[in-house]
Structures are given as C-alpha cells and as structure tokens.
N, C-alpha and C. Protein backbone atom coordinates (compact mmCIF):
# COMPACT_ATOMS: atom_id res chain seq x y z
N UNK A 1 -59.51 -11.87 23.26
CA UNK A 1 -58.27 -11.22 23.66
C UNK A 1 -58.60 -9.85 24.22
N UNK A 2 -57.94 -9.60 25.25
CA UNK A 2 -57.88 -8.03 25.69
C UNK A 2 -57.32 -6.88 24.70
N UNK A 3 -58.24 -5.91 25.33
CA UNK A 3 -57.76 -4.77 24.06
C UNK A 3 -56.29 -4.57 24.50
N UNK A 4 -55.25 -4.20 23.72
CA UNK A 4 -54.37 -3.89 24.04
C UNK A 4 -53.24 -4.87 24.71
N UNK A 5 -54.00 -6.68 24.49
CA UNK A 5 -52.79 -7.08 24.97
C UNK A 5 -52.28 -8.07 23.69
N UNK A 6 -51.01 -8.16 23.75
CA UNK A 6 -50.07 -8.52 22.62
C UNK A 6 -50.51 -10.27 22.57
N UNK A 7 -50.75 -10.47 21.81
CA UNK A 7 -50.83 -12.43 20.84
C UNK A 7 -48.57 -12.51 21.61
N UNK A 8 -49.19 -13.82 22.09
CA UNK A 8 -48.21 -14.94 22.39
C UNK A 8 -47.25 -14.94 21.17
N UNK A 9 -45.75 -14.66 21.47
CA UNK A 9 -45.21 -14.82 19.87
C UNK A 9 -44.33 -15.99 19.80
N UNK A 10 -44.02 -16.48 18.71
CA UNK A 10 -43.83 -17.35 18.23
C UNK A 10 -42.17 -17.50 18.47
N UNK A 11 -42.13 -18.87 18.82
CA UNK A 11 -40.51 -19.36 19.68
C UNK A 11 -39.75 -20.22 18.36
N UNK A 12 -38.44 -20.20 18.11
CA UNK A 12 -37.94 -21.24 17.12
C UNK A 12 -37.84 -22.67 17.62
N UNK A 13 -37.15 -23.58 17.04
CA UNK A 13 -36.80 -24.58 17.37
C UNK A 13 -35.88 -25.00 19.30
N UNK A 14 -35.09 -24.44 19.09
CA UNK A 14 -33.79 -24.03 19.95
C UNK A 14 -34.89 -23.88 21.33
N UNK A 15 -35.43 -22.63 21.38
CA UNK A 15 -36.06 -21.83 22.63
C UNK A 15 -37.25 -23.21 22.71
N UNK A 16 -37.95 -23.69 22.09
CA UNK A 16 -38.90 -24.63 22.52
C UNK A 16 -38.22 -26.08 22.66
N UNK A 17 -37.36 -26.54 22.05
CA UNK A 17 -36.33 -27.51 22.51
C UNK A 17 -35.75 -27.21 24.50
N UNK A 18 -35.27 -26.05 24.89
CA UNK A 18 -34.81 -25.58 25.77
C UNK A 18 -36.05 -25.23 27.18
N UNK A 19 -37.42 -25.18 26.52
CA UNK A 19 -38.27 -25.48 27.50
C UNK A 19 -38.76 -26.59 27.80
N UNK A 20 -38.40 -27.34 26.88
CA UNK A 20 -39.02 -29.29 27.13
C UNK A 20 -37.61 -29.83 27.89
N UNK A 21 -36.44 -29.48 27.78
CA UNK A 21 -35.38 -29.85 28.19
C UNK A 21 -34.84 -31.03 27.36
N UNK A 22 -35.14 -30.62 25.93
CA UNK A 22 -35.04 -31.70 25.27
C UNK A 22 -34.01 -31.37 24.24
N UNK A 23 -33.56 -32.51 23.09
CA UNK A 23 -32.40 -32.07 22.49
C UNK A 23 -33.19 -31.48 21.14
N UNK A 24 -32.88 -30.59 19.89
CA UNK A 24 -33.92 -30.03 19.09
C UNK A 24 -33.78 -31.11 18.24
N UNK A 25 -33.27 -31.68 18.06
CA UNK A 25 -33.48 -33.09 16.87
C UNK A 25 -34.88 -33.56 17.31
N UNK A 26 -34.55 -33.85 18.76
CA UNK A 26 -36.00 -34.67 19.45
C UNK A 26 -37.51 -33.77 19.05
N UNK A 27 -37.01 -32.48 19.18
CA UNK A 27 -38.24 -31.61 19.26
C UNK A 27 -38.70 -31.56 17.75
N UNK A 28 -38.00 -31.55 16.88
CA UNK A 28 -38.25 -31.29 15.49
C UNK A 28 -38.60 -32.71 15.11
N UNK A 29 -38.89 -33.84 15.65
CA UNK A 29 -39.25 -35.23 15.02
C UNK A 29 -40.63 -35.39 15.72
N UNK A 30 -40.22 -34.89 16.91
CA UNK A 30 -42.47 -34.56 17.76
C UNK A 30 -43.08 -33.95 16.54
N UNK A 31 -42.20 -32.55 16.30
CA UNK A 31 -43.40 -31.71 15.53
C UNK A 31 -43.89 -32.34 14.00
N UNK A 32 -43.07 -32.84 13.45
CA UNK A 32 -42.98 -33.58 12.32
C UNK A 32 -44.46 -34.46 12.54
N UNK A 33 -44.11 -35.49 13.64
CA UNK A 33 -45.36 -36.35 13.99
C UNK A 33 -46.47 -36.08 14.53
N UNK A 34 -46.51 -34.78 14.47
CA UNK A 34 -48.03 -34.08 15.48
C UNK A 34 -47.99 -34.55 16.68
N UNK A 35 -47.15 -34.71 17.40
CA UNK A 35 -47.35 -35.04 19.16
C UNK A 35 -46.83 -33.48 19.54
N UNK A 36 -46.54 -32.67 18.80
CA UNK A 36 -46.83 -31.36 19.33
C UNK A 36 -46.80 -30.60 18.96
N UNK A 37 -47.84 -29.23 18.94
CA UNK A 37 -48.16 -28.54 17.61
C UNK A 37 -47.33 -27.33 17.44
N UNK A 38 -47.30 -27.19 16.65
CA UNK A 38 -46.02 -26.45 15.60
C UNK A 38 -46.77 -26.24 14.64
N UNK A 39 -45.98 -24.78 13.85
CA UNK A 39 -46.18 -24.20 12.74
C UNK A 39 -44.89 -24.21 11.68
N UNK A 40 -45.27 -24.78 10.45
CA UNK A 40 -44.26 -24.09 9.45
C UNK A 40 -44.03 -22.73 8.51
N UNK A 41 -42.95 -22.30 9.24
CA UNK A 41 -42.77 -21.43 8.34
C UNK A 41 -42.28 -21.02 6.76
N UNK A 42 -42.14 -22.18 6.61
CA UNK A 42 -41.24 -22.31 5.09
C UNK A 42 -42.57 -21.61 4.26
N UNK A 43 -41.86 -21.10 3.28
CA UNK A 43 -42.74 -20.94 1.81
C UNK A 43 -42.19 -21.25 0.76
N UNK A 44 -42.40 -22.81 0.17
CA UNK A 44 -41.69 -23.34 -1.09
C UNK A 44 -40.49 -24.29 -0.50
N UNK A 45 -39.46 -23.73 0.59
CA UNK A 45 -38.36 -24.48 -0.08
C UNK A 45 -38.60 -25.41 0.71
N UNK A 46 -37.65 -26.53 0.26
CA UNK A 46 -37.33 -28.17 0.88
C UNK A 46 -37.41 -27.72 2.44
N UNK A 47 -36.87 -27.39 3.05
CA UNK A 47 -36.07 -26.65 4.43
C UNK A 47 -37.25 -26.17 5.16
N UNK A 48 -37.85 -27.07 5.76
CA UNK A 48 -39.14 -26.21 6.80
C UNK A 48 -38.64 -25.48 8.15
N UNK A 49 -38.77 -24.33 8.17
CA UNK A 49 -38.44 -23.66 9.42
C UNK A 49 -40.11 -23.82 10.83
N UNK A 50 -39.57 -24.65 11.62
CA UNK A 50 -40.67 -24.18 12.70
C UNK A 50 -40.77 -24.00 13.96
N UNK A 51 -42.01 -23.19 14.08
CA UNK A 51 -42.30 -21.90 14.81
C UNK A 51 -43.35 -22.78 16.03
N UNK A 52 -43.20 -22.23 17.52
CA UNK A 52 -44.09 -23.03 18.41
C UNK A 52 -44.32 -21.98 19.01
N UNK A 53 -45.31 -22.56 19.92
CA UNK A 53 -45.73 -21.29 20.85
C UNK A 53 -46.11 -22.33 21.99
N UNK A 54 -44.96 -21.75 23.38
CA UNK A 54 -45.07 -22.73 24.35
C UNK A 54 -45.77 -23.02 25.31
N UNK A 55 -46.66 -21.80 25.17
CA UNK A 55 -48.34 -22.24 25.93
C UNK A 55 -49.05 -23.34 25.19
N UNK A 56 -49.03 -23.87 24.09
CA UNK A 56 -49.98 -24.78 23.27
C UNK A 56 -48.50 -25.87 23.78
N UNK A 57 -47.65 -25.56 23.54
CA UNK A 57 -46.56 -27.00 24.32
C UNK A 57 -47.13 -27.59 25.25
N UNK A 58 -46.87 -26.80 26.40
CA UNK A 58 -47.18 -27.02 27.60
C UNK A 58 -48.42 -27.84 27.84
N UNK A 59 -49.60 -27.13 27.44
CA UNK A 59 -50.95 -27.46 27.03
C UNK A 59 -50.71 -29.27 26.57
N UNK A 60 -50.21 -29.60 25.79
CA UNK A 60 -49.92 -30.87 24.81
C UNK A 60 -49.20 -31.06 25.63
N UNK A 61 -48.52 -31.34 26.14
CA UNK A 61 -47.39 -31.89 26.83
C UNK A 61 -48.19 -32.40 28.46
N UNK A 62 -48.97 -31.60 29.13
CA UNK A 62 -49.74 -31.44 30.07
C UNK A 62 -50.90 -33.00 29.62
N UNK A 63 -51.53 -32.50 28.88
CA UNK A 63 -52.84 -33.08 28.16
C UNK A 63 -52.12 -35.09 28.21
N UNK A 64 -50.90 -34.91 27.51
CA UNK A 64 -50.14 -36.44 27.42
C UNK A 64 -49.78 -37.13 28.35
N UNK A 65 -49.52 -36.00 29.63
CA UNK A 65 -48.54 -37.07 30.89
C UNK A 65 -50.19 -37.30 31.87
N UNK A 66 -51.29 -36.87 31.34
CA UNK A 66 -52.40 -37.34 32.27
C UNK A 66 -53.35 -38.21 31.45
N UNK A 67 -52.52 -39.21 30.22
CA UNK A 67 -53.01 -40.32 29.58
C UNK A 67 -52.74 -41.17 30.60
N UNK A 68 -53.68 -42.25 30.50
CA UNK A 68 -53.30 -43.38 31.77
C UNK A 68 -52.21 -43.89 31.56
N UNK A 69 -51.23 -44.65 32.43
CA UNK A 69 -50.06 -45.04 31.93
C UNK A 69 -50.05 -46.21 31.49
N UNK A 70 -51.08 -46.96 31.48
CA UNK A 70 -50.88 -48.13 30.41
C UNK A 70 -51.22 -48.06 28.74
N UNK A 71 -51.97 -46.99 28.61
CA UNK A 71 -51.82 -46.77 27.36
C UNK A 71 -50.48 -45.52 27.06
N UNK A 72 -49.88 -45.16 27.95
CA UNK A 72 -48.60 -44.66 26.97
C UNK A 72 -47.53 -45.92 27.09
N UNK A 73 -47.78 -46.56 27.64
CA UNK A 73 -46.83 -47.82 27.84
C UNK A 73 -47.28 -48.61 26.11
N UNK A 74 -48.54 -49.10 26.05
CA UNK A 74 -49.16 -48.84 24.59
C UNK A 74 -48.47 -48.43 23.83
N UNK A 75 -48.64 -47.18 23.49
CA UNK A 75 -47.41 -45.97 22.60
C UNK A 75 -46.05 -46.45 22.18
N UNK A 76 -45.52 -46.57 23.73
CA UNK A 76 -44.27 -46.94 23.54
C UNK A 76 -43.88 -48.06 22.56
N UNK A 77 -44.78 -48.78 22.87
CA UNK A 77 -44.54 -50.29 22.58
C UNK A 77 -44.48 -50.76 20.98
N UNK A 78 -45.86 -49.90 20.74
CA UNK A 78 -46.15 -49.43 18.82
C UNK A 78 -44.97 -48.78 18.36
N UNK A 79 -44.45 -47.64 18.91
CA UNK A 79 -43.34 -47.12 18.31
C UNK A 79 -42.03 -48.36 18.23
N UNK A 80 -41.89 -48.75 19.21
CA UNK A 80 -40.77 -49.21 19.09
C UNK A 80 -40.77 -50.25 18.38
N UNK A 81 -42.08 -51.42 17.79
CA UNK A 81 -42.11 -51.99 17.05
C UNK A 81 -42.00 -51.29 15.20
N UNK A 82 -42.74 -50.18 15.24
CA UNK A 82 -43.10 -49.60 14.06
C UNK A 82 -40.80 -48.99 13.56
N UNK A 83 -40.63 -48.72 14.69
CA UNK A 83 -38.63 -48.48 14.43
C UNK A 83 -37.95 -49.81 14.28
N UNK A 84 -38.79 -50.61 14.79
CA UNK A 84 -37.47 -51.66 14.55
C UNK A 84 -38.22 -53.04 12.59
N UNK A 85 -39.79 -52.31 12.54
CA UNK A 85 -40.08 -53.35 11.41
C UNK A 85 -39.41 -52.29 10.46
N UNK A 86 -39.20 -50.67 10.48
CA UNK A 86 -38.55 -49.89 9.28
C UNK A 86 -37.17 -50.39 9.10
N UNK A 87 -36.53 -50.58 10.23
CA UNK A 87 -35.01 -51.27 10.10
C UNK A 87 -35.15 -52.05 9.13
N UNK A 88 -35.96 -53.34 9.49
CA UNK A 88 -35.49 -54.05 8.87
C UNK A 88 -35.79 -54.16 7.19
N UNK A 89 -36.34 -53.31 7.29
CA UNK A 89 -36.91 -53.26 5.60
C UNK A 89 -35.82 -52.09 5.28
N UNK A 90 -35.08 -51.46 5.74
CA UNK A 90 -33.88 -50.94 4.82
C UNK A 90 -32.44 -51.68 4.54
C-alpha cells in the first residue's frame, strides 16, 4: 500500500446489493455460500451483519463470468437439482 493512501472501506449489504444490481436477499444468500466474499461482522449474536468490499466483488464476479459456459450451465443445473431434492424432503 502507498504511504498515505486510505484501505478500501467496507460497504453494507444494501450498497453491494446496489452495485451487482441485485436484490439484497440475493446478495446475502451468495455471501452465505461463498460465491462472494464477504465479511461478518457480528460478535456473538444470532444476526450476522455483512460487510463487502466491492473491488474483491467485482474481482469474483469478473473471475465467474470468464468460467466456460458449459460448466456454469453445470452449476446451474446442480443447484437446481440440489433446490428441488431439499423440497422434497421438507
């Protein structure tokens, strides 16, 4: 880091939801699953508050859309099986 220049600070939910153009439910179930890195801020309680920083977004977000597209087609495909075998087991 340069002398004198300020560390990247840390964005809430809302502001990094609002740079993906995404809804924050969506953004807070990525970070949950590690498809994009996030920090928690909680200490102790149930209630995790978290914190992103949207250069490492971007970065991850960047890094994913230049997977080949048959393996995110892949992805897709696992998820949507892995949502619909939890259905049915509730």
């Amino acid at each position: 880091m340069n002398a004198g220049a300020q560390p990247e600070p840390f964005v809430d939910a809302e502001c990094a939801a609002r740079f993906l153009a995404i809804e924050r439910r969506q953004l807070l179930a990525m970070a949950r699953s590690g498809a994009i890195p996030a920090y928690s801020a909680s200490l102790g309680s149930r209630r995790r508050m978290w914190r992103f920083r949207l250069s490492e977004i971007a970065d991850a977000m960047s890094k994913r859309l230049k997977k080949p597209v048959g393996l995110i087609e892949d992805d897709m495909d696992n998820r949507s099986r892995q949502s619909r075998s939890s259905r049915k087991g509730s």
